[in-house]
C-alpha atoms as a PDB file:
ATOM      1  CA  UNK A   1       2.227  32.391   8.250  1.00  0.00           C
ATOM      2  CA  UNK A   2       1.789  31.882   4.532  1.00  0.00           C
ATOM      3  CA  UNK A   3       1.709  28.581   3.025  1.00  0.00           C
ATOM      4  CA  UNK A   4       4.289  27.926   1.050  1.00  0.00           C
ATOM      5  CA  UNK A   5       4.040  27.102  -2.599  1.00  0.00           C
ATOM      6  CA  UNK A   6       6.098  25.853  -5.506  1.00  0.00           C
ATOM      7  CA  UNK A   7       5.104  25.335  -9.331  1.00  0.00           C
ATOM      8  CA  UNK A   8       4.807  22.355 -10.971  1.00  0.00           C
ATOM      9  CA  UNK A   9       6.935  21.807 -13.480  1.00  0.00           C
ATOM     10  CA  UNK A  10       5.505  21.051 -15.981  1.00  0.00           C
ATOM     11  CA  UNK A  11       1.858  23.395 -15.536  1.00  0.00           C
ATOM     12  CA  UNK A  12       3.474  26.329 -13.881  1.00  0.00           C
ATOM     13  CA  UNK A  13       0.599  25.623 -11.909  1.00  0.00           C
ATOM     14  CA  UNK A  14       1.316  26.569  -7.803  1.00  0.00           C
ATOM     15  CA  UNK A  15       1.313  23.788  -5.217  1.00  0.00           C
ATOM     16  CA  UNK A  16       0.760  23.953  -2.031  1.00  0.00           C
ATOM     17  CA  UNK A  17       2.998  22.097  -0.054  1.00  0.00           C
ATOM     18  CA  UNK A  18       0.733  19.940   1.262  1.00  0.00           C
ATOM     19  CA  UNK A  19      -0.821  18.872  -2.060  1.00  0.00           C
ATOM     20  CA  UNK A  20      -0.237  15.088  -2.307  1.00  0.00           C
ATOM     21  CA  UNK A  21       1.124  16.523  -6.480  1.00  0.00           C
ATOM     22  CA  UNK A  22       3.691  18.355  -4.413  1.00  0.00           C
ATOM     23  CA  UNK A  23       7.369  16.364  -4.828  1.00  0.00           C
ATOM     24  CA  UNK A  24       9.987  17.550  -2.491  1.00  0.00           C
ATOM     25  CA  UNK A  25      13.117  17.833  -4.944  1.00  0.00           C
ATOM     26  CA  UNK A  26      14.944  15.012  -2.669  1.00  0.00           C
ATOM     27  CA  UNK A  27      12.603  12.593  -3.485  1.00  0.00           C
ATOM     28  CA  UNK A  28      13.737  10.827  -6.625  1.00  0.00           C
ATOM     29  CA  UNK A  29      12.832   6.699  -7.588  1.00  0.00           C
ATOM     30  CA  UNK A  30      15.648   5.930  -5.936  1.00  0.00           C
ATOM     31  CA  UNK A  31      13.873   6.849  -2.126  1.00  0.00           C
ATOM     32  CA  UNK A  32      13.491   4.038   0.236  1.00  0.00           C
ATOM     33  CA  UNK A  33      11.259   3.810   2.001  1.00  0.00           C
ATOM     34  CA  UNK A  34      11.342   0.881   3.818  1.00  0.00           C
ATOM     35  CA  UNK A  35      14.311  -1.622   4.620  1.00  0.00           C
ATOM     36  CA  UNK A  36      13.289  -4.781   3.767  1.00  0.00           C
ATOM     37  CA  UNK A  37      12.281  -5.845   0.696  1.00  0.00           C
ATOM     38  CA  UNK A  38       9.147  -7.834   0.195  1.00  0.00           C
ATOM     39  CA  UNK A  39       9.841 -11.347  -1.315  1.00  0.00           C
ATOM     40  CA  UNK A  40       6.095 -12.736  -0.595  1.00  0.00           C
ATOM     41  CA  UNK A  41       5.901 -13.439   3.224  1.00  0.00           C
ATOM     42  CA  UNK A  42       5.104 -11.030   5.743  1.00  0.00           C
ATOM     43  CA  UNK A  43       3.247  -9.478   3.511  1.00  0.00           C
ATOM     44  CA  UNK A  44       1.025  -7.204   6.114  1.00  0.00           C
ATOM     45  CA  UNK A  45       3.625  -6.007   8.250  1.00  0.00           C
ATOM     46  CA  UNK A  46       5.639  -5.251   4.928  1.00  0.00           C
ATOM     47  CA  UNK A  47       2.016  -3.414   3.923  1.00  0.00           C
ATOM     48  CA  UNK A  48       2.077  -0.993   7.696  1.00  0.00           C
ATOM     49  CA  UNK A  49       5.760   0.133   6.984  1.00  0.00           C
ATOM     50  CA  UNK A  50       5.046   1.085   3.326  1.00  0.00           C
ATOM     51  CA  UNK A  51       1.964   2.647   3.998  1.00  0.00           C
ATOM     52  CA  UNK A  52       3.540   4.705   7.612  1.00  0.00           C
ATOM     53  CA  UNK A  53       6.198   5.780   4.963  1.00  0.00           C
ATOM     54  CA  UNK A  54       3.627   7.017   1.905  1.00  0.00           C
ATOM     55  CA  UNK A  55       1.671   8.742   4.714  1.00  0.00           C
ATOM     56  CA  UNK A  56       4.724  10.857   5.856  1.00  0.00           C
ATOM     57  CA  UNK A  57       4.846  11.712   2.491  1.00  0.00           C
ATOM     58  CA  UNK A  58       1.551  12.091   1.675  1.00  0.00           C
ATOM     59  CA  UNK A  59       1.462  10.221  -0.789  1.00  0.00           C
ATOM     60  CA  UNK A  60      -0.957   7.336   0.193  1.00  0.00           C
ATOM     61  CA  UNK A  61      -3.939   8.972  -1.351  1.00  0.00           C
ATOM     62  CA  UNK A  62      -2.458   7.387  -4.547  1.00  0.00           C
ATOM     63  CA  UNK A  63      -3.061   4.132  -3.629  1.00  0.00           C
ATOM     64  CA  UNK A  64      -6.165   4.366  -1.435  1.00  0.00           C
ATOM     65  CA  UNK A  65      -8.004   6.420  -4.393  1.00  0.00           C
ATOM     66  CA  UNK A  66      -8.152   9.641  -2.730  1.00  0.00           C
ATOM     67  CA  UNK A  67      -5.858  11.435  -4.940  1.00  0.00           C
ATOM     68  CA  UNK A  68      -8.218  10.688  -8.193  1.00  0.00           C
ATOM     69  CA  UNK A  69      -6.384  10.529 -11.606  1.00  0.00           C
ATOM     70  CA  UNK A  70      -7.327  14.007 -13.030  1.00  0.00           C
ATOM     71  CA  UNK A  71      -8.761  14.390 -17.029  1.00  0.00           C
ATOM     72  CA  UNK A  72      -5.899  14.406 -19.626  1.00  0.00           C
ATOM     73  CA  UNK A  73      -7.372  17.877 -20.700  1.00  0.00           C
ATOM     74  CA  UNK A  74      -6.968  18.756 -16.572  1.00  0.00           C
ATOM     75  CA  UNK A  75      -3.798  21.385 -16.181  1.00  0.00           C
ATOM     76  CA  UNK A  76      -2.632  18.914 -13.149  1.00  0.00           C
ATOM     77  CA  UNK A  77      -2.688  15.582 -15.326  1.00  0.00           C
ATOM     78  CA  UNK A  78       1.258  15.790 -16.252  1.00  0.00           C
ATOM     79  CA  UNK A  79       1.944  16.583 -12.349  1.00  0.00           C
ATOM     80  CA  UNK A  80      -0.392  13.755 -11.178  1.00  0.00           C
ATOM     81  CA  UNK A  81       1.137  11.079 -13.238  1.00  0.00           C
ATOM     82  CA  UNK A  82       4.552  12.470 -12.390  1.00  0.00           C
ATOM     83  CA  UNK A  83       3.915  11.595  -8.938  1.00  0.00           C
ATOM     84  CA  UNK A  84       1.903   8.160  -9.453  1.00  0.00           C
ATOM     85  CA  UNK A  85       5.219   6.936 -11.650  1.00  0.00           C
ATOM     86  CA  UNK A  86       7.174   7.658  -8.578  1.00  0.00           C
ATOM     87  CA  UNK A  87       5.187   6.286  -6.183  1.00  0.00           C
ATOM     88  CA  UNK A  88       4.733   3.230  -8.516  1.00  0.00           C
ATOM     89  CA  UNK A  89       8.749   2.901  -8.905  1.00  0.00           C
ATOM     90  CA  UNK A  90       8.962   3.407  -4.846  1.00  0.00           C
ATOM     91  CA  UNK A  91       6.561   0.520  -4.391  1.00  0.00           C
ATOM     92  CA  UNK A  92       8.671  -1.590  -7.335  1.00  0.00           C
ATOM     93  CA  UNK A  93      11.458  -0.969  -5.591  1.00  0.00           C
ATOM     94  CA  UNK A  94       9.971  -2.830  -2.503  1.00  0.00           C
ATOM     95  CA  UNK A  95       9.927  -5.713  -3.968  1.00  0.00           C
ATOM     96  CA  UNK A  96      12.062  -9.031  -4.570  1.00  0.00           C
ATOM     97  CA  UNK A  97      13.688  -8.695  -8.348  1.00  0.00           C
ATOM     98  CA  UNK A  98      11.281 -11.745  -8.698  1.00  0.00           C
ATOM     99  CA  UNK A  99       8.186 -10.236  -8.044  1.00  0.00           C
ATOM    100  CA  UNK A 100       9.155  -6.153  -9.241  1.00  0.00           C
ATOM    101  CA  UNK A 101       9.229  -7.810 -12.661  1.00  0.00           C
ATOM    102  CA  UNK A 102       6.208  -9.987 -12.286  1.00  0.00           C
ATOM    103  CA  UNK A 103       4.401  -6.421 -11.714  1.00  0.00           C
ATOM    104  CA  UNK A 104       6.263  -4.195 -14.062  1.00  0.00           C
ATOM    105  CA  UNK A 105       2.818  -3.295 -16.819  1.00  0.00           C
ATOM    106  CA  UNK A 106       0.722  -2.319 -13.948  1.00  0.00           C
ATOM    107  CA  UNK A 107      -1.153   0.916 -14.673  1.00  0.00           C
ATOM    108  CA  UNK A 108      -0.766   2.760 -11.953  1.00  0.00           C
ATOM    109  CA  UNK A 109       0.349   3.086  -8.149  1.00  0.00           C
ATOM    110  CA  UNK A 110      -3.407   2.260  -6.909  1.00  0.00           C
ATOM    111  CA  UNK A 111      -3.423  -1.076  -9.489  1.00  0.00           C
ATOM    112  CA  UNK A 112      -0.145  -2.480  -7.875  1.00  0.00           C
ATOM    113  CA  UNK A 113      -1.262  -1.832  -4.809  1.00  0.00           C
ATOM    114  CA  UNK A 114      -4.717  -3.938  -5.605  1.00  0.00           C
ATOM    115  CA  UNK A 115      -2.712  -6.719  -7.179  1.00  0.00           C
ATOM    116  CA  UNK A 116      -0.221  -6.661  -4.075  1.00  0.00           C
ATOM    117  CA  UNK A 117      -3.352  -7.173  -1.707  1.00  0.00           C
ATOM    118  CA  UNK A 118      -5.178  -9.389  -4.253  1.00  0.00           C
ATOM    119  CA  UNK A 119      -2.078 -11.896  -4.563  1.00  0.00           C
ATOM    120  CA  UNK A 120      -0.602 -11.597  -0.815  1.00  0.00           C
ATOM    121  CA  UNK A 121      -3.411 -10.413   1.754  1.00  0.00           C
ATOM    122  CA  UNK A 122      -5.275 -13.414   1.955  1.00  0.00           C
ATOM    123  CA  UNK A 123      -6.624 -15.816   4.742  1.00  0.00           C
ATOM    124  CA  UNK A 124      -4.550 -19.103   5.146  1.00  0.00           C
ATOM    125  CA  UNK A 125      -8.142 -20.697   3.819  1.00  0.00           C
ATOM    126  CA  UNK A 126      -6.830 -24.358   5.341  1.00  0.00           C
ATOM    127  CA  UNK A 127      -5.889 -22.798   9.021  1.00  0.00           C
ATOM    128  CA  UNK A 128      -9.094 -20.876   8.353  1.00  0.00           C
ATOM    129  CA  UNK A 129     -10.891 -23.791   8.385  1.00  0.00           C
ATOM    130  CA  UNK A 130      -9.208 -25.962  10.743  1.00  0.00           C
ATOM    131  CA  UNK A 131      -9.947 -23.716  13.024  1.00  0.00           C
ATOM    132  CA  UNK A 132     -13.529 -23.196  12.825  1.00  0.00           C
ATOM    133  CA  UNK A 133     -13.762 -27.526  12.646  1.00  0.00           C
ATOM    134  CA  UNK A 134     -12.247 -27.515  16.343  1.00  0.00           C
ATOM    135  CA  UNK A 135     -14.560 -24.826  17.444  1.00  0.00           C
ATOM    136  CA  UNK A 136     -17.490 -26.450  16.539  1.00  0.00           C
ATOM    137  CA  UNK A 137     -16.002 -29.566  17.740  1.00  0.00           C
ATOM    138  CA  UNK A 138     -15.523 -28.118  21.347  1.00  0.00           C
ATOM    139  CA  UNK A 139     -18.721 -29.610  23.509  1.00  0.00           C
ATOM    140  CA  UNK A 140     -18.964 -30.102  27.347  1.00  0.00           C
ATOM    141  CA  UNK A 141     -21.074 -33.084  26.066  1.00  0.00           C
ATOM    142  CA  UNK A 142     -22.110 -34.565  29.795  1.00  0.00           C
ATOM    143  CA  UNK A 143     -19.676 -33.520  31.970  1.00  0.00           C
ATOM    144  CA  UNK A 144     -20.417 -30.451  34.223  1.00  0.00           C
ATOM    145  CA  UNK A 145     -18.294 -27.458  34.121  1.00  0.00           C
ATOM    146  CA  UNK A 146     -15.866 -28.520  36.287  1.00  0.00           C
ATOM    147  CA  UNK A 147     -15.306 -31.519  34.945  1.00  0.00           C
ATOM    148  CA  UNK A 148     -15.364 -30.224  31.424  1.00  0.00           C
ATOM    149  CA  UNK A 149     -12.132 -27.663  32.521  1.00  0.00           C
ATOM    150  CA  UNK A 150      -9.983 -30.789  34.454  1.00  0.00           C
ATOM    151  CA  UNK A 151     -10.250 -33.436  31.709  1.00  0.00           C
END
């Protein structure tokens, strides 16, 4: 069986429908693509949805750096920027009117996602911390083991 093709618009350049530059004429910036919108917590279970739903549409290698920005003399640059704009908007539209607008002059698809994971994906440094203390803390001093467990 053949694989199917279509032309990018604006190259006349044939796609194959796999090709991460291939947009299936449903998809528009209005897609959703997941229910929720993120307003700053939950930020990594937020982060599996989005990225389950760029994967069915293959579309994630624009934010993981796979699909490389082509040169502006390349025939596919139009097409490739085409697609990172909508993925960009898709993301945008994600997000809490609050924080859409705080991220509105990103570049590119790949640089929100960066600032996304810069600003939300971190360690809770004081639990972090906490944490460690009452693991180094923990000694069975000069009890034995059982009466280390029963005290």
């Amino acid at each position: 069986m053949a694989e199917e093709e279509e032309v990018a618009d604006s190259t006349n350049i044939p796609l194959s429908s796999t090709s991460p530059l291939n947009m299936h004429p449903s998809e528009n910036v209005g897609t959703t693509l997941v229910s929720v919108p993120f307003d700053g917590s939950g930020y990594r279970s937020w982060r599996r949805g989005v990225l389950r739903a760029l994967s069915v549409k293959n579309k994630v290698g624009f934010i993981n750096k796979k699909c490389k920005k082509p040169d502006a003399s390349d025939a596919l640059f139009d097409q490739w920027e085409w697609c990172d704009d909508m993925v960009t908007s898709w993301i945008l539209n994600l997000l809490s009117k609050d924080l859409a607008e705080s991220l509105q002059y990103v570049n590119d698809a790949k640089e929100l996602w960066k600032e996304l994971k810069d600003r939300y994906d971190q360690t809770n440094g004081a639990k972090l911390y906490q944490s460690q203390k009452e693991i180094s803390d923990l000694s069975q001093g000069t009890f034995d083991i059982t009466g280390y467990y029963t005290k």
